[in-house]
Every structure is written in structure tokens, then in C-alpha cells.
N, C-alpha and C. Protein backbone atom coordinates (compact mmCIF):
# COMPACT_ATOMS: atom_id res chain seq x y z
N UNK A 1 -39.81 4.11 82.23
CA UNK A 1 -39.68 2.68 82.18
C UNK A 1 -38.87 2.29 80.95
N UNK A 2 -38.26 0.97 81.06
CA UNK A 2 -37.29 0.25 80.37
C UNK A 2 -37.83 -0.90 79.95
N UNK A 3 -38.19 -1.36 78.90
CA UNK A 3 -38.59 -2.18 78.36
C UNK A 3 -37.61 -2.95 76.55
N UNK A 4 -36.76 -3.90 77.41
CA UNK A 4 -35.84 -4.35 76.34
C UNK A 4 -35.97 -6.03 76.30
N UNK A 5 -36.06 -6.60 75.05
CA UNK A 5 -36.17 -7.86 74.71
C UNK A 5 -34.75 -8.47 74.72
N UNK A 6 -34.45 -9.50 75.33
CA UNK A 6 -33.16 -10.05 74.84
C UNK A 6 -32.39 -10.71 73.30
N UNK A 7 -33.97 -10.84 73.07
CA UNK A 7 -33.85 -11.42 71.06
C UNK A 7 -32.81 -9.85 70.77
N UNK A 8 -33.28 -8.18 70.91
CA UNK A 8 -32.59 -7.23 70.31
C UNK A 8 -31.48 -7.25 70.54
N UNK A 9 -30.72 -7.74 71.51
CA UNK A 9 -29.35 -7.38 71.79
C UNK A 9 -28.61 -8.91 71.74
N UNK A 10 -28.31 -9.56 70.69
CA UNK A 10 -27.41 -10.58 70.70
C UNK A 10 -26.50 -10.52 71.69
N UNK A 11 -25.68 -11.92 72.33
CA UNK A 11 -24.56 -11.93 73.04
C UNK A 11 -23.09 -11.18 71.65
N UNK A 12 -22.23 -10.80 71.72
CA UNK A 12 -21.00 -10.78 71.00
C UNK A 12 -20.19 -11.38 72.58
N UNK A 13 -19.15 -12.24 71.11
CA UNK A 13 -18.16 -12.42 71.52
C UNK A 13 -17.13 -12.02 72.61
N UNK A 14 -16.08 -12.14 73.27
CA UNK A 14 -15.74 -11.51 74.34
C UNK A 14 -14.30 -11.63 74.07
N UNK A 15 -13.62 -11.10 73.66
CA UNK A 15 -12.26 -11.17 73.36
C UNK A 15 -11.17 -10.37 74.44
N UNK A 16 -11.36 -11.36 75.65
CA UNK A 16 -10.56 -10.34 76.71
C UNK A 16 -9.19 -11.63 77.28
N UNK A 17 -8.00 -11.42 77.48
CA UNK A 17 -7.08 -12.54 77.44
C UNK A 17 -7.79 -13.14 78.93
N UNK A 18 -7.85 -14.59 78.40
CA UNK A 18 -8.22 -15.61 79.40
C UNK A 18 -9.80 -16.36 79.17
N UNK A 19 -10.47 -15.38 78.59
CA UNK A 19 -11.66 -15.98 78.30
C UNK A 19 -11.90 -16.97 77.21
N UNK A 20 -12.45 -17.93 77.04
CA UNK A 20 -12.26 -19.14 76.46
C UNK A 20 -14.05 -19.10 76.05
N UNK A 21 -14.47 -19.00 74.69
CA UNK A 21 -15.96 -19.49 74.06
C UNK A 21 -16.66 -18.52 75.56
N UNK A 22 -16.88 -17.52 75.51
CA UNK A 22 -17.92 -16.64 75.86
C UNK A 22 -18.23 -15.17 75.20
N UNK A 23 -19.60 -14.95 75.52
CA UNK A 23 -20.26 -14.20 74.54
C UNK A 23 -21.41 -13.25 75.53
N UNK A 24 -20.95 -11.85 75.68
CA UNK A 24 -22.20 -11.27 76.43
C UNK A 24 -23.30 -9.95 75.67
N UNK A 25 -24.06 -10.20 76.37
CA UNK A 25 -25.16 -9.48 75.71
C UNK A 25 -25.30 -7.92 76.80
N UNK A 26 -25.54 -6.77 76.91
CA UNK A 26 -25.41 -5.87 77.35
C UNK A 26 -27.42 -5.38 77.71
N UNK A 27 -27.71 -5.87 78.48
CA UNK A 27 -29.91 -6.04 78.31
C UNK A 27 -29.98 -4.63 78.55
N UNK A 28 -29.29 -4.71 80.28
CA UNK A 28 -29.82 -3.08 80.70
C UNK A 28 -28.45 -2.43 80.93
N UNK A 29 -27.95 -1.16 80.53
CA UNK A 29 -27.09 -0.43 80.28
C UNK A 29 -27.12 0.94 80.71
N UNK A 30 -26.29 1.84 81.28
CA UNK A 30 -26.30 3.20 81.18
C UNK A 30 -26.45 3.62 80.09
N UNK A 31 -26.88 3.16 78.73
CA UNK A 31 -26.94 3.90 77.51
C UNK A 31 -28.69 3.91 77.83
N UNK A 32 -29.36 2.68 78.41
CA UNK A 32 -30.97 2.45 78.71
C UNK A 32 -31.23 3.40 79.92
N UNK A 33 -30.45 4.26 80.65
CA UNK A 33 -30.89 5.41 81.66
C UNK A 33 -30.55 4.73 83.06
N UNK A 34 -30.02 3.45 82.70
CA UNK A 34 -29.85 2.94 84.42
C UNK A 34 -29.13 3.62 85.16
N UNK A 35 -28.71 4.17 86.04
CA UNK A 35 -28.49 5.63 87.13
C UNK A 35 -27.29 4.37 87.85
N UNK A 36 -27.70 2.93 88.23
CA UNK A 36 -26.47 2.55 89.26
C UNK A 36 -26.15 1.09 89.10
N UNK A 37 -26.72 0.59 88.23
CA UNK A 37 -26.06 -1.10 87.66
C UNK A 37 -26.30 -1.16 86.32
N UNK A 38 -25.62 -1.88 85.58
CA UNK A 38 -25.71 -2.86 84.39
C UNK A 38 -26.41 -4.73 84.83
N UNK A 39 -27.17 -5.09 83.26
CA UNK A 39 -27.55 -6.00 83.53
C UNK A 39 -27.04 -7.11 82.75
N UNK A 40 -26.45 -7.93 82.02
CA UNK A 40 -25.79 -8.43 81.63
C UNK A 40 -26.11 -10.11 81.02
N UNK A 41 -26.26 -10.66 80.18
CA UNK A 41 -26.60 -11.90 80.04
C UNK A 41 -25.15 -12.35 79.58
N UNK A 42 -24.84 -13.45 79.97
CA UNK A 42 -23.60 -14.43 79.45
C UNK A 42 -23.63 -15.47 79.04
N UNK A 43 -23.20 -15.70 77.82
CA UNK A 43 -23.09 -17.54 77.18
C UNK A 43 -21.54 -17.92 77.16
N UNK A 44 -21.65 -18.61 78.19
CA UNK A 44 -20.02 -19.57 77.72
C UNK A 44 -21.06 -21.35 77.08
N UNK A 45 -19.76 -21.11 76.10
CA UNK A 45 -19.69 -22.82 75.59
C UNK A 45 -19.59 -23.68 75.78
N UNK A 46 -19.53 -24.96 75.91
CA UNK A 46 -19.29 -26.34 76.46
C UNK A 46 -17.69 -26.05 76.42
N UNK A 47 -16.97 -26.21 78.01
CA UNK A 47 -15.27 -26.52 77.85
C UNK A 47 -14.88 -24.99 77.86
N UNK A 48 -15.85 -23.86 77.76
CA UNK A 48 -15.58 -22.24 78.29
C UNK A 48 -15.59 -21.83 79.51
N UNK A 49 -14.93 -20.85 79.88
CA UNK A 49 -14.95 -19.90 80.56
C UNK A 49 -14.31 -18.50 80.66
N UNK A 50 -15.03 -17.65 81.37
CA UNK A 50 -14.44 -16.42 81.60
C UNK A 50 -13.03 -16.59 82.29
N UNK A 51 -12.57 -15.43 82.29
CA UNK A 51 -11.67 -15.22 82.84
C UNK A 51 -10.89 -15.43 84.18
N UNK A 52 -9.84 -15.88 85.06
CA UNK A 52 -9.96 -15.95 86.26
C UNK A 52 -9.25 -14.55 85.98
N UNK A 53 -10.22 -13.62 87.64
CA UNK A 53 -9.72 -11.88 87.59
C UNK A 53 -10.64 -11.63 88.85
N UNK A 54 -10.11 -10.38 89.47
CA UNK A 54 -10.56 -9.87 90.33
C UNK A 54 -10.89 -8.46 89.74
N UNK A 55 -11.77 -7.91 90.49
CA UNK A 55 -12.12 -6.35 90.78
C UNK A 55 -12.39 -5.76 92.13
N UNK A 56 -13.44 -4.48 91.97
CA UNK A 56 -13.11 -3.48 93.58
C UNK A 56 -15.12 -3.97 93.36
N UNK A 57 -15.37 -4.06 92.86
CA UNK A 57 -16.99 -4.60 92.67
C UNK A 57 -17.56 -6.16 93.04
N UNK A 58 -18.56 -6.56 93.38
CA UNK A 58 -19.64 -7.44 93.85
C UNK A 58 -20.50 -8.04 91.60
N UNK A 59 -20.11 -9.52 91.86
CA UNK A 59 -21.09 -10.02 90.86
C UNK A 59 -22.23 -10.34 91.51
N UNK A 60 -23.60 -10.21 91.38
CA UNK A 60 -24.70 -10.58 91.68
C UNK A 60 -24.96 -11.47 90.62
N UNK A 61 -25.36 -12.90 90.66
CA UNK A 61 -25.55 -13.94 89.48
C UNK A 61 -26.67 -14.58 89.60
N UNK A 62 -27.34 -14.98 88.58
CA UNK A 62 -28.47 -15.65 88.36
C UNK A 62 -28.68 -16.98 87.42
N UNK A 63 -28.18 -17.97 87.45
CA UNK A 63 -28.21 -19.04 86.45
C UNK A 63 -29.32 -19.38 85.56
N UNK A 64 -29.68 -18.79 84.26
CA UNK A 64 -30.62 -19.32 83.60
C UNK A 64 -30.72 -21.10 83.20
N UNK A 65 -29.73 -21.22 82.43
CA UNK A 65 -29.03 -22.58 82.32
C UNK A 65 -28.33 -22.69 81.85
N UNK A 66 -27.77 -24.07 81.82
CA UNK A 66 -26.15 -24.65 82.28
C UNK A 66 -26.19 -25.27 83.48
N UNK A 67 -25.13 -25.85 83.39
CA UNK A 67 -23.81 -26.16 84.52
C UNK A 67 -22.58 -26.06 84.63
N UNK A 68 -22.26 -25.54 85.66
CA UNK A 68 -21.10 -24.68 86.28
C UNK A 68 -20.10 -25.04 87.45
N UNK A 69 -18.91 -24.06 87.39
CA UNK A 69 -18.65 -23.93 88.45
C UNK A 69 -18.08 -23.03 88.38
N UNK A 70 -17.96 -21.92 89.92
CA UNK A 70 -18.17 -20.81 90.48
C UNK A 70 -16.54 -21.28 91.35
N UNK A 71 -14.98 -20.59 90.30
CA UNK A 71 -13.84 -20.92 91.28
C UNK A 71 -13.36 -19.80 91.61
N UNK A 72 -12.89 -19.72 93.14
CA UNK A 72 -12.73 -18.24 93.55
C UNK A 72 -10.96 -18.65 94.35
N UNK A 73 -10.61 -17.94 94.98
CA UNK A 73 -9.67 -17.70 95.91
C UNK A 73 -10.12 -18.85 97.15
N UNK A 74 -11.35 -18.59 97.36
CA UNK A 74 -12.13 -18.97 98.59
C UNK A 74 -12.56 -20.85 98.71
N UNK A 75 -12.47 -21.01 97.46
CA UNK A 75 -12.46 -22.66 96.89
C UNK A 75 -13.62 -22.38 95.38
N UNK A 76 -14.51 -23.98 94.94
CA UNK A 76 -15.29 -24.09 94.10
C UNK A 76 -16.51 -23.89 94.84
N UNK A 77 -17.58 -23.65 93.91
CA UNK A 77 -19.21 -24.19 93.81
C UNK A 77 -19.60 -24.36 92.93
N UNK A 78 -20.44 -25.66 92.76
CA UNK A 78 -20.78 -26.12 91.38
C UNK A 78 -22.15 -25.10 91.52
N UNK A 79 -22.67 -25.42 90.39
CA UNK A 79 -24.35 -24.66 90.44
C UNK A 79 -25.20 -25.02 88.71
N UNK A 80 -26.22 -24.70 88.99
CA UNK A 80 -26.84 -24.91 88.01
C UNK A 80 -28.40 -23.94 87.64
N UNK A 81 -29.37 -24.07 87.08
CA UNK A 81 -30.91 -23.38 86.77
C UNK A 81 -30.92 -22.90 87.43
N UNK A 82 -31.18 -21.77 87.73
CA UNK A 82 -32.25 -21.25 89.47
C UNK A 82 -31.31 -20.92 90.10
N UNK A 83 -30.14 -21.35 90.58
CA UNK A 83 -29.15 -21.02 91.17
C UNK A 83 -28.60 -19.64 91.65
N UNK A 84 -28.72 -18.81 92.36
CA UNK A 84 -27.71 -17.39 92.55
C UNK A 84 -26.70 -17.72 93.56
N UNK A 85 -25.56 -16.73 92.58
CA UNK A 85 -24.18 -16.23 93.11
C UNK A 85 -24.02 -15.21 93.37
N UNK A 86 -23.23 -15.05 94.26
CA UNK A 86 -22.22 -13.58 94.32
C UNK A 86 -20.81 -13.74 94.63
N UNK A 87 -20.07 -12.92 93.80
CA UNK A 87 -18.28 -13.08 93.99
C UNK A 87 -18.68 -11.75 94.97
N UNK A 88 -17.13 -11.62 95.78
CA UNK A 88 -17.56 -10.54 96.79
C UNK A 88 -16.55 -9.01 96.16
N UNK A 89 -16.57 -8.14 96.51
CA UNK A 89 -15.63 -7.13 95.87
C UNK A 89 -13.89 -8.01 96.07
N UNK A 90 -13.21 -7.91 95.26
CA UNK A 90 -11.91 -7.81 95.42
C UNK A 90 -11.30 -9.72 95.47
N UNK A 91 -12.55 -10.39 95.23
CA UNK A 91 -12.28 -12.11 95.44
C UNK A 91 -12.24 -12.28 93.53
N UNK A 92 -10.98 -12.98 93.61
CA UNK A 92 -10.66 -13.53 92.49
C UNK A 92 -11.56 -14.64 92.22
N UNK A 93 -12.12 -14.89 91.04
CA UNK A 93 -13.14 -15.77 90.13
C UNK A 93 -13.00 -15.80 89.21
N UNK A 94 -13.42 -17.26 88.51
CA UNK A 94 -14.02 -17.13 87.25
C UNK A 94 -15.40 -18.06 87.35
N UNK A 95 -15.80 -18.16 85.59
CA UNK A 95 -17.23 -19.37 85.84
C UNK A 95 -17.18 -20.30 84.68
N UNK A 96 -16.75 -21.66 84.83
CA UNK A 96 -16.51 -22.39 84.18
C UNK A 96 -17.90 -23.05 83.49
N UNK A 97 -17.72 -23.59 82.25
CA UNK A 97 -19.09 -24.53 81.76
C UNK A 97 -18.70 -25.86 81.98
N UNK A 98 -18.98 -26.83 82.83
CA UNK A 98 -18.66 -27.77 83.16
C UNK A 98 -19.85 -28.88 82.56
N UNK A 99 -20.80 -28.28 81.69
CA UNK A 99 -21.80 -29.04 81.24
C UNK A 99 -21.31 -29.40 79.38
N UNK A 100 -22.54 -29.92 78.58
CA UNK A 100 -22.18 -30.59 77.80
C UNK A 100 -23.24 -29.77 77.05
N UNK A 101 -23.73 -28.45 77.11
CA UNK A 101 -24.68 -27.62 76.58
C UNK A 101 -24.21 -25.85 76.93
N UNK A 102 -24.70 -24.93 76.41
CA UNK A 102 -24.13 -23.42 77.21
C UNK A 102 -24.68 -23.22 78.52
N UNK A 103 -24.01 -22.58 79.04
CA UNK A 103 -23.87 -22.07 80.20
C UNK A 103 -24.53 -20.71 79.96
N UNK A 104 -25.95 -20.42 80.38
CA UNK A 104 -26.55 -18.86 80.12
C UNK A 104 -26.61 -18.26 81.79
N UNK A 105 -26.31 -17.11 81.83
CA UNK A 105 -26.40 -16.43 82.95
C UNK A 105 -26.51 -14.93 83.49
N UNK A 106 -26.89 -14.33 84.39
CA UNK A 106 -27.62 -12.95 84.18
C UNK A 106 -26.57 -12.38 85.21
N UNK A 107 -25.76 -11.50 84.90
CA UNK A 107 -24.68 -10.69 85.96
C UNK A 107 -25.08 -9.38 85.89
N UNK A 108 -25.02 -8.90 87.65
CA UNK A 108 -25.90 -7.38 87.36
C UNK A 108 -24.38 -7.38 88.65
N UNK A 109 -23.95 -5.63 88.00
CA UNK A 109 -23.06 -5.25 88.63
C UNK A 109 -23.01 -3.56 88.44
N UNK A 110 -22.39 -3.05 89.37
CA UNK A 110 -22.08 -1.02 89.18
C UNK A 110 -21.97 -1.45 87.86
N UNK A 111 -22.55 -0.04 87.64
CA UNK A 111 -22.09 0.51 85.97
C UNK A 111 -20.70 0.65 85.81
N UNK A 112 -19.76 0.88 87.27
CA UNK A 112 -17.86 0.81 86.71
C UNK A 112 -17.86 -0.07 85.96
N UNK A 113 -18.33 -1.14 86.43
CA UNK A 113 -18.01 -2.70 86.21
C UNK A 113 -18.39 -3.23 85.24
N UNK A 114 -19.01 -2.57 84.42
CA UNK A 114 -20.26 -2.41 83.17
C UNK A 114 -18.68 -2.62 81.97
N UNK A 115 -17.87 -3.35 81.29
CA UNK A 115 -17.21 -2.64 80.91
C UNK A 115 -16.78 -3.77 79.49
């Protein structure tokens, strides 16, 4: 068993071209023994977002809080608390903070994708 607090692992910064005020935290990891996903917490800023980008992988998403929107190839979805997403393999996205507070959120994806 795996037993990790999110207080231990701060978000850092994300310095990848396109991303605008986001910051991820790495919870559950292949370094923690996970065999076939990463677990991932994300803070974008008020007026942030990730990147628009595609991959060969599936986001599985979980909205802690914030408000959002979820823009793909496919059109928008706004979303908010409670909320789950999924981008599909190979669909261009990003996830905007469209609120006036951070945007926190839980992305579990393959360990490729872990990156």
C-alpha cells in the first residue's frame, strides 16, 4: 500500500511553451510503485491555462475546485467541483481557469503520459 499526503508534494511550476500560471503536483508516481498510471493534482491561476496539445493517451479528470473550461477539437465544456472529464487519446485540449479563484484538479493518466 501507498499512502501519500498532498501537503508532501507541493504543486511546482510548469514551464512547458503554452502554459500560462500552472503548477502540478506529482501524488501517485512510478517512483510510489504504480505498475500502470500516474496521479496528478493541477493548479492553474485565475486567467491560466495549460497548454492547447494533443497526445496517443486518455486524460481521466476530476475537478476539485474552480471553474473551467474543457476546449478540445470537438468544441468547449464549461465545468466546475465534482465535475469529471475525459480528453480522448489523440483529441487536442487544453483547460482554461475561467474563474476568479484556482482552478484545482486531479489528472490520472499511463505512466507514458506521466511526464
Amino acid at each position: 500500500m501507498k499512502h501519500v499526503k498532498s501537503t508532501d508534494r507541493p504543486p511546482a511550476p510548469i514551464s512547458v511553451e503554452g502554459a500560462v500560471n500552472v503548477s502540478k503536483a506529482g501524488l501517485i508516481t512510478a517512483t510510489d510503485g504504480s505498475p500502470t498510471s500516474a496521479m496528478r493534482l493541477f493548479e492553474v491561476g485565475p486567467g491560466g491555462s495549460t497548454p492547447y496539445h494533443t497526445h496517443d493517451w486518455e486524460h481521466v479528470v476530476y475537478v476539485v475546485e474552480g471553474t473551467g473550461t474543457l476546449r478540445t477539437e470537438n468544441g468547449n465544456a464549461g465545468f466546475g467541483p465534482g465535475d469529471s472529464l475525459m480528453t480522448a487519446p489523440n483529441e487536442e485540449h487544453n483547460f482554461v481557469n475561467t474563474g476568479d479563484a484556482p482552478l484545482r484538479f486531479l489528472c490520472i493518466v499511463p505512466l507514458k503520459g506521466d511526464a
